[in-house]
Protein backbone atom coordinates (compact mmCIF):
# COMPACT_ATOMS: atom_id res chain seq x y z
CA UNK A 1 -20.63 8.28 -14.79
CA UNK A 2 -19.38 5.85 -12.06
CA UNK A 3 -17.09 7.12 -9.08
CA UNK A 4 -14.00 5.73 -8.52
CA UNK A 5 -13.68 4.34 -5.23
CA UNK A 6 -11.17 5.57 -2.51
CA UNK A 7 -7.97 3.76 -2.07
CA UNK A 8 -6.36 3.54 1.35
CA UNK A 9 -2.62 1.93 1.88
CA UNK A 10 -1.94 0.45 5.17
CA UNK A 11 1.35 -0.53 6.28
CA UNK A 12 2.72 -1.05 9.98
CA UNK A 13 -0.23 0.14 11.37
CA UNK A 14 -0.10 3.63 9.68
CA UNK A 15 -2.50 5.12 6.98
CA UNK A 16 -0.78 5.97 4.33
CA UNK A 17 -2.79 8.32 1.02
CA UNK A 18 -2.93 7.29 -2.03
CA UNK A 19 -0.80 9.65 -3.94
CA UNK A 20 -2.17 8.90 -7.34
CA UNK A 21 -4.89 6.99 -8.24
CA UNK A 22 -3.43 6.22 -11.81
CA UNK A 23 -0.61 4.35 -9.81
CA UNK A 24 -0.67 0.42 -9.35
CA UNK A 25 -0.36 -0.31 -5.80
CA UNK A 26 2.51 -2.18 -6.54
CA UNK A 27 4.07 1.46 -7.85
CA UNK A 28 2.69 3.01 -4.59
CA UNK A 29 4.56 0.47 -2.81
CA UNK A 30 7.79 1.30 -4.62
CA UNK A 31 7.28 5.06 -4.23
CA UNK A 32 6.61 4.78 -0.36
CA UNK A 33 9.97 2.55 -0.23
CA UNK A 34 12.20 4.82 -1.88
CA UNK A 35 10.44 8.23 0.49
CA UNK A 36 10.52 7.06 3.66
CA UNK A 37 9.59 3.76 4.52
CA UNK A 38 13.03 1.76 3.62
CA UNK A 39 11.11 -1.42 4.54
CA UNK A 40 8.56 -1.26 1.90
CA UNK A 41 11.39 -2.31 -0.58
CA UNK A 42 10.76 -6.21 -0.18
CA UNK A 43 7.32 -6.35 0.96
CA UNK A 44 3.37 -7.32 -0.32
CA UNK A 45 0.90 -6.33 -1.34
CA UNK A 46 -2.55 -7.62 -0.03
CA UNK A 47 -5.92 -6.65 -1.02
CA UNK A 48 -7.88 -4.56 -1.68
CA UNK A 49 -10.20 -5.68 0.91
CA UNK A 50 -13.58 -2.88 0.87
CA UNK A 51 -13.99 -1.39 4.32
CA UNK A 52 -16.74 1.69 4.84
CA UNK A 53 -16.78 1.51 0.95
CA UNK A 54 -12.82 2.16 0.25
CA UNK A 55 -10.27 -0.28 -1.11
CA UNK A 56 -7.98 -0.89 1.70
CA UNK A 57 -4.42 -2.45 0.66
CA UNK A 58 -2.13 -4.01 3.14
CA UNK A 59 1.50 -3.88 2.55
CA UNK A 60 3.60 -6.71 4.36
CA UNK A 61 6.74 -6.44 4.99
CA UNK A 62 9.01 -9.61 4.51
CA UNK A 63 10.04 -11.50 7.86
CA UNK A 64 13.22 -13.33 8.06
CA UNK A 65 16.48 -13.37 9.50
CA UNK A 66 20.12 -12.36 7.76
CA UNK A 67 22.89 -14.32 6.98
């Protein structure tokens, strides 16, 4: 039996919990933009890079100017 290993979300410099582990994190990433985090909507997804044996993914949000 193997154990699945933990999946952390990072974004802005805040943890954010991996709400289902069934989800892709691109799906994490969409659910996180529409509850909350607005900014989400257009950014990556890095990763998963294994710290202290979790998979840590790094969502990036898009830099560029309007107009």
């Amino acid at each position: 039996m193997s154990e699945r290993v933990r999946r952390v979300f990072h974004f802005n410099g805040a943890n954010l919990t991996d709400p289902d582990p069934s989800m892709s994190p691109e799906e994490v990433k969409k659910m996180y933009a529409s509850s909350g985090y607005p900014a989400l909507t257009n950014a990556s997804v890095t990763g998963p890079e294994t710290k202290d044996g979790k998979a840590v993914y790094t969502f990036k949000a898009a830099v560029g100017t309007k107009g």
